[in-house]
PDB file of N, CA and C in Angstrom:
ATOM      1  N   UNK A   1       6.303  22.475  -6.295  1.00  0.00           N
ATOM      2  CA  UNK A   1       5.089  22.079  -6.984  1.00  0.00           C
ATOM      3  C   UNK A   1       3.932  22.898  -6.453  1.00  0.00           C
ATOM      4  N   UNK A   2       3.145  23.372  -7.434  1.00  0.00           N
ATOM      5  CA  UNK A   2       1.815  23.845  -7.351  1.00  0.00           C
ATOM      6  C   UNK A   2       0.837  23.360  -6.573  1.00  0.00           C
ATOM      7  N   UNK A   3       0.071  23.655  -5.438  1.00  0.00           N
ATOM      8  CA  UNK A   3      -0.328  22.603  -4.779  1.00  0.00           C
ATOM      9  C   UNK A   3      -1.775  23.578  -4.175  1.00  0.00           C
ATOM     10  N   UNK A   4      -2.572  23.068  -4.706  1.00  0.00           N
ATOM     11  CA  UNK A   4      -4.589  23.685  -4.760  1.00  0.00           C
ATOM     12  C   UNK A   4      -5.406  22.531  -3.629  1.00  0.00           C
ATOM     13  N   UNK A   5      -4.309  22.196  -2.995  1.00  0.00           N
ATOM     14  CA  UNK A   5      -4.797  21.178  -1.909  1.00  0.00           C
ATOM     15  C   UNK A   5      -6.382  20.561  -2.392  1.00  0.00           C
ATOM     16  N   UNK A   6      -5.923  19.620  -3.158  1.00  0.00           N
ATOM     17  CA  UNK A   6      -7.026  18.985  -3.886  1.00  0.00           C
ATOM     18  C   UNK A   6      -6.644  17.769  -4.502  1.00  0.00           C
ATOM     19  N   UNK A   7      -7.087  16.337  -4.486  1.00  0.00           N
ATOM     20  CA  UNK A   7      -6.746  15.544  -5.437  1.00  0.00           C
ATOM     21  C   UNK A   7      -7.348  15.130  -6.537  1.00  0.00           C
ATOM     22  N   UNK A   8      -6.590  14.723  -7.645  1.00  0.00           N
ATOM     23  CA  UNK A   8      -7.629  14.621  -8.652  1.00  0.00           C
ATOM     24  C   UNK A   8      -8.448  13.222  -8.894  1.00  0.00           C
ATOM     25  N   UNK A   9      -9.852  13.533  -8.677  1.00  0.00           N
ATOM     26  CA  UNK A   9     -10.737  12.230  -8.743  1.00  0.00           C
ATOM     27  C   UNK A   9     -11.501  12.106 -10.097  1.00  0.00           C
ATOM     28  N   UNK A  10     -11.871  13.193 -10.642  1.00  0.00           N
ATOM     29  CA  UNK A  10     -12.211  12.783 -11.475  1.00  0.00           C
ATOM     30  C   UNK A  10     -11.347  13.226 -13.147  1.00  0.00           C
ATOM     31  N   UNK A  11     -11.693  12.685 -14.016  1.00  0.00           N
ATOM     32  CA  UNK A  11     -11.077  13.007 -15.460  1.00  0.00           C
ATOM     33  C   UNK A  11     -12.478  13.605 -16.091  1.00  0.00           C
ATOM     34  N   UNK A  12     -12.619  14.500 -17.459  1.00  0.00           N
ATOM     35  CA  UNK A  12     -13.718  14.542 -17.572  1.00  0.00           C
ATOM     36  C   UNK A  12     -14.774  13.822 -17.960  1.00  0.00           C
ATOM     37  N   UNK A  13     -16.056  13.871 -17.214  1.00  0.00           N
ATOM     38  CA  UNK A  13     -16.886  12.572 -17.752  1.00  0.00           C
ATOM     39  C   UNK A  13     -18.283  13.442 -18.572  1.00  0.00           C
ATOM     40  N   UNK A  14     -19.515  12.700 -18.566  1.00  0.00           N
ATOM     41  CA  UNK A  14     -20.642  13.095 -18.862  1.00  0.00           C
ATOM     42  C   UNK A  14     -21.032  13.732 -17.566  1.00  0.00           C
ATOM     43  N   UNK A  15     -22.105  14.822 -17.654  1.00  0.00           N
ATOM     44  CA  UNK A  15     -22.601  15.698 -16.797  1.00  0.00           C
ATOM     45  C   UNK A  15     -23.459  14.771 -15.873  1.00  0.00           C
ATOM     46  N   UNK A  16     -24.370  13.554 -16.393  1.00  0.00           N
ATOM     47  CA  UNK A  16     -24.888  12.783 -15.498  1.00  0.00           C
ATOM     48  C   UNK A  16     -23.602  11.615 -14.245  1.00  0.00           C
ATOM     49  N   UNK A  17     -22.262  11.856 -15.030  1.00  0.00           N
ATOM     50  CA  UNK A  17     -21.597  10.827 -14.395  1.00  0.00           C
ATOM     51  C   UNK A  17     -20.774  11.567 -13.139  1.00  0.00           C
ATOM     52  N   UNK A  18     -21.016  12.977 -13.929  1.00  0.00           N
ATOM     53  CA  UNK A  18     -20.367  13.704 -12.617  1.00  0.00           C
ATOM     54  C   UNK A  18     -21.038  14.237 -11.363  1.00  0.00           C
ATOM     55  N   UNK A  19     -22.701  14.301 -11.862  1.00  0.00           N
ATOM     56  CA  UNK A  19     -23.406  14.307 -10.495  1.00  0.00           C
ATOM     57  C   UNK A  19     -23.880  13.546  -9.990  1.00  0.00           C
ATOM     58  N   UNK A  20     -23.812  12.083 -10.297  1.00  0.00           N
ATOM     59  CA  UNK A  20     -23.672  10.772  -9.983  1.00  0.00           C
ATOM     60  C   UNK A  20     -22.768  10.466  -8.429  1.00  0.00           C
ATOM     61  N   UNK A  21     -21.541  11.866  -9.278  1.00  0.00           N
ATOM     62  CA  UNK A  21     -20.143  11.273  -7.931  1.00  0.00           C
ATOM     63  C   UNK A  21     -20.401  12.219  -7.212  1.00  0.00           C
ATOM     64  N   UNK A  22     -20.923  13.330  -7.510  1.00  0.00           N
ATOM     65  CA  UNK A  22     -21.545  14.184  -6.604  1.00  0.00           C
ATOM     66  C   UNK A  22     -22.239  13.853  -5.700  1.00  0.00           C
ATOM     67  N   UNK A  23     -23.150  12.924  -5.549  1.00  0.00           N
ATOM     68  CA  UNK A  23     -24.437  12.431  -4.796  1.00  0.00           C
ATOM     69  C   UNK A  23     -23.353  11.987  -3.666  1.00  0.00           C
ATOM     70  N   UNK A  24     -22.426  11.405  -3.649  1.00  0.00           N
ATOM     71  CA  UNK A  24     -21.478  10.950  -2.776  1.00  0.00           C
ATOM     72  C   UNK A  24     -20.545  11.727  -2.378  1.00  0.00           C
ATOM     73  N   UNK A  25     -19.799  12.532  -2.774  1.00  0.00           N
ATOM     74  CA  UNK A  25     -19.074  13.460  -2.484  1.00  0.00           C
ATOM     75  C   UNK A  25     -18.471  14.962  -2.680  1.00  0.00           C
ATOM     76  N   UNK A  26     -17.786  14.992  -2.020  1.00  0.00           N
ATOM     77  CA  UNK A  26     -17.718  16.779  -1.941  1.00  0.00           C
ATOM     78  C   UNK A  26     -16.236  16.748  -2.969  1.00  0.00           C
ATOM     79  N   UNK A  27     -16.482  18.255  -3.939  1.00  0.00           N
ATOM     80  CA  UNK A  27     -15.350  18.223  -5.100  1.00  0.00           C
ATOM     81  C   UNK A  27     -15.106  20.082  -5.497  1.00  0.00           C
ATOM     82  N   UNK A  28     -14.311  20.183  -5.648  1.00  0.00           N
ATOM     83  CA  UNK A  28     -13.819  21.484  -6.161  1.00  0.00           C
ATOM     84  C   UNK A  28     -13.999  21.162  -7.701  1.00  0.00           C
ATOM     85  N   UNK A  29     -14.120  22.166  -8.521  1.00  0.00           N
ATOM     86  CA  UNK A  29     -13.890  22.658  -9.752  1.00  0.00           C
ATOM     87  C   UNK A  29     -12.633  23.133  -9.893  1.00  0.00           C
ATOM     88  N   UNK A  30     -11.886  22.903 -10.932  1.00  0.00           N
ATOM     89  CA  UNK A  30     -10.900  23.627 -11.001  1.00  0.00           C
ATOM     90  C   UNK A  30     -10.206  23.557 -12.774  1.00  0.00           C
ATOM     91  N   UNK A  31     -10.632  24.995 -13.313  1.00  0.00           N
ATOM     92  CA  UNK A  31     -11.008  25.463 -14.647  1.00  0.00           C
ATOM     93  C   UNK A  31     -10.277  26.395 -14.903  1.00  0.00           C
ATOM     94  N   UNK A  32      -9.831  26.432 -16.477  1.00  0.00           N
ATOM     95  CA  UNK A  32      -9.164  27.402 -17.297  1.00  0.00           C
ATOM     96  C   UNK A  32     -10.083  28.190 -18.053  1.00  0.00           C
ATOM     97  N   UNK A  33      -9.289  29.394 -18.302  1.00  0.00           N
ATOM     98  CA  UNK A  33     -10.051  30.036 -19.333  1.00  0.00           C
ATOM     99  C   UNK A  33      -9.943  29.315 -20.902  1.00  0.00           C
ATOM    100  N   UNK A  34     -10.885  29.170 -21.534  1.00  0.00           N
ATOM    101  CA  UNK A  34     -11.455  28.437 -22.730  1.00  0.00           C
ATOM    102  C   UNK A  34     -11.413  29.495 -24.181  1.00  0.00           C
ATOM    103  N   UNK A  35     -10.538  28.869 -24.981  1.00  0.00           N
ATOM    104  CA  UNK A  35     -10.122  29.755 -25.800  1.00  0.00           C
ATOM    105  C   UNK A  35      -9.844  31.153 -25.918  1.00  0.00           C
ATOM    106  N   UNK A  36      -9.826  32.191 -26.730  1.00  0.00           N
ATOM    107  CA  UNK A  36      -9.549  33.418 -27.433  1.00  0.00           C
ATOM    108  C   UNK A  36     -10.479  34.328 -26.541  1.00  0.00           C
ATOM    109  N   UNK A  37     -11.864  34.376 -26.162  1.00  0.00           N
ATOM    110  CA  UNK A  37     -12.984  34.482 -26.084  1.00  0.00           C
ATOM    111  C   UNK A  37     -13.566  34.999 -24.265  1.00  0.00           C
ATOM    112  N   UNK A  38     -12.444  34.051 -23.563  1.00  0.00           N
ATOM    113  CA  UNK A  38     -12.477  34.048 -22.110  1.00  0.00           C
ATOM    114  C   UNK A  38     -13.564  33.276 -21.750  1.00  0.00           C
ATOM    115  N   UNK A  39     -13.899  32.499 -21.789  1.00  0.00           N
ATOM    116  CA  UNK A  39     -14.824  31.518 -21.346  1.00  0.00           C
ATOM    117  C   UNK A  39     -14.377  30.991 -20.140  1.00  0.00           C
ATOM    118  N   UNK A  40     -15.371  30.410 -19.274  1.00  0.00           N
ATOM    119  CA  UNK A  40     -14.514  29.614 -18.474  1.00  0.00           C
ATOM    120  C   UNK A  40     -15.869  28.654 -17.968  1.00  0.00           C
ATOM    121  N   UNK A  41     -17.196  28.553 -18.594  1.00  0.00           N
ATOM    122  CA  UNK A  41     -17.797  27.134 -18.322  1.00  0.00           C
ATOM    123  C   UNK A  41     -18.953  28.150 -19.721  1.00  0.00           C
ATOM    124  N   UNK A  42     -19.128  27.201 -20.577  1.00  0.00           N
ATOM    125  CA  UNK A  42     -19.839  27.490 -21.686  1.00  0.00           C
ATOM    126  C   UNK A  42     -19.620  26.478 -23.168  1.00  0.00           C
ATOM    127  N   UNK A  43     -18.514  26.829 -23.321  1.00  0.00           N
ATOM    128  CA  UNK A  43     -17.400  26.494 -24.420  1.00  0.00           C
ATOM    129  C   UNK A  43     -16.491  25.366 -24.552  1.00  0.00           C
ATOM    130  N   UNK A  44     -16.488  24.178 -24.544  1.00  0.00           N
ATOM    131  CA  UNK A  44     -15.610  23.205 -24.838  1.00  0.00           C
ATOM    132  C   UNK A  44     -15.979  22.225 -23.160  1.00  0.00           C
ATOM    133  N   UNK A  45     -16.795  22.743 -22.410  1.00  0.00           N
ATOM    134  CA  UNK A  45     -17.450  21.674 -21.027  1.00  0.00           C
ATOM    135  C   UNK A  45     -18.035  22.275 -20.310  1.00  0.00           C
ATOM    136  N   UNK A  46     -19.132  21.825 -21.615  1.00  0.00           N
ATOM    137  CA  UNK A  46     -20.689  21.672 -20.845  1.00  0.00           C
ATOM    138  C   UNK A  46     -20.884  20.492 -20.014  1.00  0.00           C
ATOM    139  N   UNK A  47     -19.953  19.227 -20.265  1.00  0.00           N
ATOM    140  CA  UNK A  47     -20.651  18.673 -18.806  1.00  0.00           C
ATOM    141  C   UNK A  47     -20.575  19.183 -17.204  1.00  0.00           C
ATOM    142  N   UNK A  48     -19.754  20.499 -16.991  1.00  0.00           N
ATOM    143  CA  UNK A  48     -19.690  21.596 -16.074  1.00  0.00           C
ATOM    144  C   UNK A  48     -20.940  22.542 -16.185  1.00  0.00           C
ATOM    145  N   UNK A  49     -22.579  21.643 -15.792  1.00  0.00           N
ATOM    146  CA  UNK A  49     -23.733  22.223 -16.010  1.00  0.00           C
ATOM    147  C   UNK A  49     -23.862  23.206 -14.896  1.00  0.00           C
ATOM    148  N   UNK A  50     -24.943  23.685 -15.419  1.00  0.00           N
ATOM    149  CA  UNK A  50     -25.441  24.892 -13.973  1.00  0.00           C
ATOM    150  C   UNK A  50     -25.890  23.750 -13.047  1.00  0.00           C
ATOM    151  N   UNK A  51     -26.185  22.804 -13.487  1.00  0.00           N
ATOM    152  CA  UNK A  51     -26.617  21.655 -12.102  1.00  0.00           C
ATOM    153  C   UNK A  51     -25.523  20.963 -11.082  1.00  0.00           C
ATOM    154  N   UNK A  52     -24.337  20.859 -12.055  1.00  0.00           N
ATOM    155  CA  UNK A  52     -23.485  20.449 -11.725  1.00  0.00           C
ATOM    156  C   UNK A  52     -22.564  21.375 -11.113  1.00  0.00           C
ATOM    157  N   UNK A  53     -22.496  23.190 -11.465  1.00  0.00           N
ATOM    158  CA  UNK A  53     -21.946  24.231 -10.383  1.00  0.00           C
ATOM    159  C   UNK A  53     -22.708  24.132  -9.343  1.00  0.00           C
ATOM    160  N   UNK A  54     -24.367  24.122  -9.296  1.00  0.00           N
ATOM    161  CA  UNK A  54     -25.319  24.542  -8.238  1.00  0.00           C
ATOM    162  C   UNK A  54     -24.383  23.221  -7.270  1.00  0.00           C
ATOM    163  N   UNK A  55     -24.594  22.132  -7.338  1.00  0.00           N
ATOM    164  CA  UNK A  55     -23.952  21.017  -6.449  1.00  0.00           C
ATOM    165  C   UNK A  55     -22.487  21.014  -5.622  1.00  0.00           C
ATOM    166  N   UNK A  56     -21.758  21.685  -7.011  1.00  0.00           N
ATOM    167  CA  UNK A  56     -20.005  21.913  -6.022  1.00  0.00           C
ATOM    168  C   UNK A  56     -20.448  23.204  -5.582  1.00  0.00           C
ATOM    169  N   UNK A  57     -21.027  24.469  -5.536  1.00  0.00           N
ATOM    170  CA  UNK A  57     -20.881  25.793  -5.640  1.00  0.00           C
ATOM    171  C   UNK A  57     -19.419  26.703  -5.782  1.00  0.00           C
ATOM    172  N   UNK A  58     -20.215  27.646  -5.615  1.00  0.00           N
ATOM    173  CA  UNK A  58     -18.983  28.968  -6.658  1.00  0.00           C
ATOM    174  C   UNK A  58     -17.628  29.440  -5.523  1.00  0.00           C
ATOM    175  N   UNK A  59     -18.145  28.721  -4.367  1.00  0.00           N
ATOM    176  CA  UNK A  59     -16.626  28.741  -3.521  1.00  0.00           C
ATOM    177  C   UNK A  59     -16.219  27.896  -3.952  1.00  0.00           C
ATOM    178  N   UNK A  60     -16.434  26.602  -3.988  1.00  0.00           N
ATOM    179  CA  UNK A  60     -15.356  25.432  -4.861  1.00  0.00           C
ATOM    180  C   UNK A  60     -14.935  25.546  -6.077  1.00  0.00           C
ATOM    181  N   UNK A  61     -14.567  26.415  -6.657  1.00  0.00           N
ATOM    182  CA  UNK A  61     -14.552  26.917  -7.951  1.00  0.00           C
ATOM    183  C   UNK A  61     -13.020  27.583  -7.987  1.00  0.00           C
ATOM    184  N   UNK A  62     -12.117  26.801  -8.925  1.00  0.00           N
ATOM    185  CA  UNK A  62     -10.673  27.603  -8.994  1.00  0.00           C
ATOM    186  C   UNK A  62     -10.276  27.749 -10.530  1.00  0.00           C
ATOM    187  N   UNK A  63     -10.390  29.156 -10.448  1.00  0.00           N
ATOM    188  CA  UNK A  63      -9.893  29.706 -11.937  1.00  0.00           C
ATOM    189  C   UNK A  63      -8.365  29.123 -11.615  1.00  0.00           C
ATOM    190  N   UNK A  64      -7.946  29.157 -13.236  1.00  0.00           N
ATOM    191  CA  UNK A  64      -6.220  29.422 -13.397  1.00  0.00           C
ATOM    192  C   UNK A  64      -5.870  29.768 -14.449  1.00  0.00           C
ATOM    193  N   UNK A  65      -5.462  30.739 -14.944  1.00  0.00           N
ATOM    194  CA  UNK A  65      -5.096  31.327 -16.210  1.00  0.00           C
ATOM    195  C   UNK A  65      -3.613  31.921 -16.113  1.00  0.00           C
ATOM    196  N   UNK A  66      -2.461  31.556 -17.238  1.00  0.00           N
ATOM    197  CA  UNK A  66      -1.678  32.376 -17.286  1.00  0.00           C
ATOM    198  C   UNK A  66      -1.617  33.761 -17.192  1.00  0.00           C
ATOM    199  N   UNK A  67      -1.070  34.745 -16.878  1.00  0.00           N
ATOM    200  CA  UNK A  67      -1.071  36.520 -16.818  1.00  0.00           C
ATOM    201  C   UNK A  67      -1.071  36.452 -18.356  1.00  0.00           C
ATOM    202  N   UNK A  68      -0.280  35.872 -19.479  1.00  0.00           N
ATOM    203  CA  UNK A  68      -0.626  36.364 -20.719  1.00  0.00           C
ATOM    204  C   UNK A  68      -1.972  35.945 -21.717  1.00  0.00           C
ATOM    205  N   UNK A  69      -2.682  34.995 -20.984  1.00  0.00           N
ATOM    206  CA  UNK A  69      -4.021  34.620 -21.406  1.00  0.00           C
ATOM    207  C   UNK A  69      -4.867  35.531 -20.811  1.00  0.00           C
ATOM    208  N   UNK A  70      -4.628  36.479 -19.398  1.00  0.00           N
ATOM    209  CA  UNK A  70      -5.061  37.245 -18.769  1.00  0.00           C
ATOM    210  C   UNK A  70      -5.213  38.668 -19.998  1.00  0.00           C
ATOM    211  N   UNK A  71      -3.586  39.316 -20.044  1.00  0.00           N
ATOM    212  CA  UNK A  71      -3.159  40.049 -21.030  1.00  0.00           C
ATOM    213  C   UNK A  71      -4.429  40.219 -21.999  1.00  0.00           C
ATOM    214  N   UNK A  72      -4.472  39.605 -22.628  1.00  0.00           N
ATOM    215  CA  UNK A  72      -5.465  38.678 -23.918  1.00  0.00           C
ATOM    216  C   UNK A  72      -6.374  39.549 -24.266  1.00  0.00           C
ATOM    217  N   UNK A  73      -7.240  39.004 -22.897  1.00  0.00           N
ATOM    218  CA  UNK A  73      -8.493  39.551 -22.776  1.00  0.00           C
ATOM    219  C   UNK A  73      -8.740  41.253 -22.945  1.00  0.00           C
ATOM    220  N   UNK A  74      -7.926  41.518 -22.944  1.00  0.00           N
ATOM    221  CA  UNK A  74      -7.501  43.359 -22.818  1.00  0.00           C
ATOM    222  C   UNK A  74      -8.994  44.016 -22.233  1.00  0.00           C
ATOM    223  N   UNK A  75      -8.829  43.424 -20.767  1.00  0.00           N
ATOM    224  CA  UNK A  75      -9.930  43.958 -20.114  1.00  0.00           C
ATOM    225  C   UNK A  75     -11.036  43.277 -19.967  1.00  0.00           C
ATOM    226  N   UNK A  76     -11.726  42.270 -21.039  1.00  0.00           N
ATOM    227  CA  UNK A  76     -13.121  42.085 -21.243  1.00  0.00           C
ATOM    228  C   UNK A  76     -12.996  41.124 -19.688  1.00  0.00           C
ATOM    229  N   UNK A  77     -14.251  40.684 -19.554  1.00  0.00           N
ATOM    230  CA  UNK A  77     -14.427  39.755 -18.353  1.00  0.00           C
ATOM    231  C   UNK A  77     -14.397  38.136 -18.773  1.00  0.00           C
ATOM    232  N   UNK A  78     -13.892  37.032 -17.809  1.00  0.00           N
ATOM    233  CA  UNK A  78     -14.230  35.631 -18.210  1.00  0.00           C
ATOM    234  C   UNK A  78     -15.601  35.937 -18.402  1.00  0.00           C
ATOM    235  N   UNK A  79     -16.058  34.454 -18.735  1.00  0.00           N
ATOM    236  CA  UNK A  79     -17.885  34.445 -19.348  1.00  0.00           C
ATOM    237  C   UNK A  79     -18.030  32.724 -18.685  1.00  0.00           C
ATOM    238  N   UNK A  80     -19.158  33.250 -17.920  1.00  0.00           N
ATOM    239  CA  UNK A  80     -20.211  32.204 -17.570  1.00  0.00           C
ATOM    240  C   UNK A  80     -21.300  32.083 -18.661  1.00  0.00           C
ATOM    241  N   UNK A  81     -21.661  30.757 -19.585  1.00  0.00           N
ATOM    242  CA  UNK A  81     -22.676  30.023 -19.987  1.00  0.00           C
ATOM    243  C   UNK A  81     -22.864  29.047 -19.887  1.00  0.00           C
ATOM    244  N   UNK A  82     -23.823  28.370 -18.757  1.00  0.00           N
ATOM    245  CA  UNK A  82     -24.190  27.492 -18.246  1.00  0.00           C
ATOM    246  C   UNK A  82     -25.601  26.972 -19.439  1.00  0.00           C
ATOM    247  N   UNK A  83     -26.629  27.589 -19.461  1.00  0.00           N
ATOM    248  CA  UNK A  83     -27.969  27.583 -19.724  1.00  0.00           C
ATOM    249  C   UNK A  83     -28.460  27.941 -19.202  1.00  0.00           C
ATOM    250  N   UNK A  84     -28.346  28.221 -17.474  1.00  0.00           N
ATOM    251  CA  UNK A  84     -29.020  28.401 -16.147  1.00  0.00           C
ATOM    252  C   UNK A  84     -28.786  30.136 -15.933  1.00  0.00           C
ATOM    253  N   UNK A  85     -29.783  30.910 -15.973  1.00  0.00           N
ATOM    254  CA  UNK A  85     -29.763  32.249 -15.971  1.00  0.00           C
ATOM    255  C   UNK A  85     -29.653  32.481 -14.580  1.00  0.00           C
ATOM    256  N   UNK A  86     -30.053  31.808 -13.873  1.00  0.00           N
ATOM    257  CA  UNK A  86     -29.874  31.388 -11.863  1.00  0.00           C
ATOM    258  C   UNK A  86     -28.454  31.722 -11.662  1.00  0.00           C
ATOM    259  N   UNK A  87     -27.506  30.738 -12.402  1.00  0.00           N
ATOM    260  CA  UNK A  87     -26.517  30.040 -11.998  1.00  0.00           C
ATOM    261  C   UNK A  87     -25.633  31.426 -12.685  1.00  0.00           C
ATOM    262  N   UNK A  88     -25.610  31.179 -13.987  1.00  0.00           N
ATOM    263  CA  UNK A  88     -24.695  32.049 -14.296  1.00  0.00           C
ATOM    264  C   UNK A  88     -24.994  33.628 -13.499  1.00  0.00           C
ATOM    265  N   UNK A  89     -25.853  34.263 -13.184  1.00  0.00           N
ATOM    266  CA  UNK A  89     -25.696  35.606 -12.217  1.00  0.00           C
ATOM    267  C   UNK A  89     -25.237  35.451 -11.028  1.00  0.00           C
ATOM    268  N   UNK A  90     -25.047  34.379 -10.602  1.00  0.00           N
ATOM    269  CA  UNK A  90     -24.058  34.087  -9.023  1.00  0.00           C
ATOM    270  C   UNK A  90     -22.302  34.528  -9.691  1.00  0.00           C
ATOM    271  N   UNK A  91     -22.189  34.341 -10.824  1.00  0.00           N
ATOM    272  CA  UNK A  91     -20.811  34.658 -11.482  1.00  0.00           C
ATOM    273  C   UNK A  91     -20.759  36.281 -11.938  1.00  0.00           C
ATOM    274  N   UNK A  92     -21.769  37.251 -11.735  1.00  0.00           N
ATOM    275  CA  UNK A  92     -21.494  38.535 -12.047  1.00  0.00           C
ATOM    276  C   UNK A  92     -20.623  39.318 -10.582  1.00  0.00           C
ATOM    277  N   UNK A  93     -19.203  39.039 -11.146  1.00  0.00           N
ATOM    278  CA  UNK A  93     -18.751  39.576  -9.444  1.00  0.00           C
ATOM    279  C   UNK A  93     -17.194  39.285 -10.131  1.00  0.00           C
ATOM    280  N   UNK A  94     -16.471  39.726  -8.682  1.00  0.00           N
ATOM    281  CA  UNK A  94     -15.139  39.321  -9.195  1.00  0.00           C
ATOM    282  C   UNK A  94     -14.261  37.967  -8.800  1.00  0.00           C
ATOM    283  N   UNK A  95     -13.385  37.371  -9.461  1.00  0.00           N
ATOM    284  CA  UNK A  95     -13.167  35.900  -8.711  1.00  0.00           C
ATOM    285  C   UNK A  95     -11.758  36.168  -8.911  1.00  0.00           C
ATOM    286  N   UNK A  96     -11.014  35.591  -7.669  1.00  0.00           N
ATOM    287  CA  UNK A  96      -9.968  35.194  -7.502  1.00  0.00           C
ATOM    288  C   UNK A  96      -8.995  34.280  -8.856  1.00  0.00           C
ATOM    289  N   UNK A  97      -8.143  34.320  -9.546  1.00  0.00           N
ATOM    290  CA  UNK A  97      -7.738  34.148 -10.583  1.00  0.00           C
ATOM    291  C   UNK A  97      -6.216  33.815 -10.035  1.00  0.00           C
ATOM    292  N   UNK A  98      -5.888  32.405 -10.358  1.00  0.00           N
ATOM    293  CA  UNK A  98      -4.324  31.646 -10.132  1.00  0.00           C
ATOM    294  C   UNK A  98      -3.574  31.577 -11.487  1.00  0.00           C
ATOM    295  N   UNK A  99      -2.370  32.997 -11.456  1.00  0.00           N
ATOM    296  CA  UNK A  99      -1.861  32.909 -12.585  1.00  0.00           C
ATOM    297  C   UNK A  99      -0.337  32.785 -12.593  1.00  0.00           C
ATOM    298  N   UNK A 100      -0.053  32.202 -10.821  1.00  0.00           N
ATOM    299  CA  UNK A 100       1.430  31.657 -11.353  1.00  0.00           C
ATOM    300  C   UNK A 100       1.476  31.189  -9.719  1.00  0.00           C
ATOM    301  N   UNK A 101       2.536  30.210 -10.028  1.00  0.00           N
ATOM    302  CA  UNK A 101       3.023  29.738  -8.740  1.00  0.00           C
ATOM    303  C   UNK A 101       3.109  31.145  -7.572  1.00  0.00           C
ATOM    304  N   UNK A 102       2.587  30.824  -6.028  1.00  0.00           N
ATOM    305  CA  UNK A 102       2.377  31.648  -5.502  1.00  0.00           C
ATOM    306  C   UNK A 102       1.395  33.204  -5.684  1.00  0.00           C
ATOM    307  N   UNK A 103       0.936  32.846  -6.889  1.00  0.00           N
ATOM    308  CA  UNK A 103       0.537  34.604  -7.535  1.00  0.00           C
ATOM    309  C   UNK A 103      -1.060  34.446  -8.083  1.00  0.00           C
ATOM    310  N   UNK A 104      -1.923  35.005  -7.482  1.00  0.00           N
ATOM    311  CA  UNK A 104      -3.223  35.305  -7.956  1.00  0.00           C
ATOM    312  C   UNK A 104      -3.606  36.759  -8.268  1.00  0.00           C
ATOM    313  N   UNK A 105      -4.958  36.719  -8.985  1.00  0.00           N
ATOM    314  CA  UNK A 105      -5.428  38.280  -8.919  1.00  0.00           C
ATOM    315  C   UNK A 105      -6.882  37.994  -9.049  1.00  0.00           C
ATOM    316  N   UNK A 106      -7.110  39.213  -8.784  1.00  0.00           N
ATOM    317  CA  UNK A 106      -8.710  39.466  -8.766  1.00  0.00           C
ATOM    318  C   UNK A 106      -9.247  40.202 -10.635  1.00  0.00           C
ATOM    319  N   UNK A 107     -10.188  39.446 -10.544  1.00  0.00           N
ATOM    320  CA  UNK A 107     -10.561  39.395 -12.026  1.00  0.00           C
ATOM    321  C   UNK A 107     -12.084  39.442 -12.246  1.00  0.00           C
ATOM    322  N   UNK A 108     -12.542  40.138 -13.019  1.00  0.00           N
ATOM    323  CA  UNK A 108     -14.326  40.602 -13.457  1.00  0.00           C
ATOM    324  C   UNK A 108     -14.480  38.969 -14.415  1.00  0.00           C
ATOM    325  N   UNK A 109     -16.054  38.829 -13.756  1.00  0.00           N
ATOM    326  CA  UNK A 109     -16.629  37.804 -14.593  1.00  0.00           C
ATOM    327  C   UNK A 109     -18.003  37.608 -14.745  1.00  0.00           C
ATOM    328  N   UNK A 110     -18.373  37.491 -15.929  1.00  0.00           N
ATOM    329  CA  UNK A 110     -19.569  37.683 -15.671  1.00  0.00           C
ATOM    330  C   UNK A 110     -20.575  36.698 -16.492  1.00  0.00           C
ATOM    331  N   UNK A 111     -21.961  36.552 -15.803  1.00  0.00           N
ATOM    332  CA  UNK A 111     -22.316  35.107 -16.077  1.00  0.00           C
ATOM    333  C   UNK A 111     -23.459  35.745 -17.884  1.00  0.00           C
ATOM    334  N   UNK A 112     -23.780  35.051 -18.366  1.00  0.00           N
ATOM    335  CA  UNK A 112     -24.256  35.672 -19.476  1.00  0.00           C
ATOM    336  C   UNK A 112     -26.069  35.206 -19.514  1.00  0.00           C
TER     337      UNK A 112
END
C-alpha cells in the first residue's frame, strides 16, 4: 500500500470549514491534476483558496498524477489559480510529482 504518511481528516468541505480546522491543526494537501488542462488548484476546488494554501503552505502540498495524465500534458506545466497573485507565484518553480507506487518526478508549474 501507498503510504504519504498522512491520515485522512478531512473530506472536502467549504473553504471557511477548512480554515476553521486549520485554526487547530496542522494538514497536508494532497491533490491531483484537474482535468485535460493540468490544473491542480483553480478548477473543480476552489475551496483549496490562496488562504487556505497560505495556512497549510507549499511544503505540505502533494501532487499525484498518473505518468499518462503526465504524458497528456505534452510538456505544458500544472496551473496554479487561486485568485491570490501572492500565492499562486510561490508555485512558479518545479514540484515534486507522485506518479506511481515508489516513483516520483520533478515537474514545471506554474501559478497564473
Amino acid at each position: 500500500m501507498f503510504n504519504l504518511g498522512v491520515n485522512l481528516l478531512l473530506t472536502p468541505q467549504s473553504e471557511q470549514e477548512i480554515l476553521k480546522y486549520l485554526d487547530s491543526q496542522q494538514a497536508k494537501i494532497i491533490v491531483t491534476v484537474i482535468g485535460g488542462q493540468g490544473y491542480i488548484f483553480g478548477r473543480g476546488n476552489q475551496q483549496i483558496s490562496g488562504k487556505v494554501i497560505e495556512k497549510v503552505g507549499k511544503e505540505n502540498i502533494r501532487i499525484i498524477a498518473t505518468k499518462n495524465k503526465i504524458v497528456s500534458l505534452r510538456g505544458q506545466p500544472l496551473l496554479v489559480d487561486t485568485g491570490n497573485d501572492e500565492v499562486n507565484a510561490q508555485f512558479n518553480d518545479y514540484m515534486r510529482v507522485v506518479t506511481s507506487y515508489n516513483e516520483e518526478m520533478m515537474y514545471k508549474v506554474k501559478g497564473l
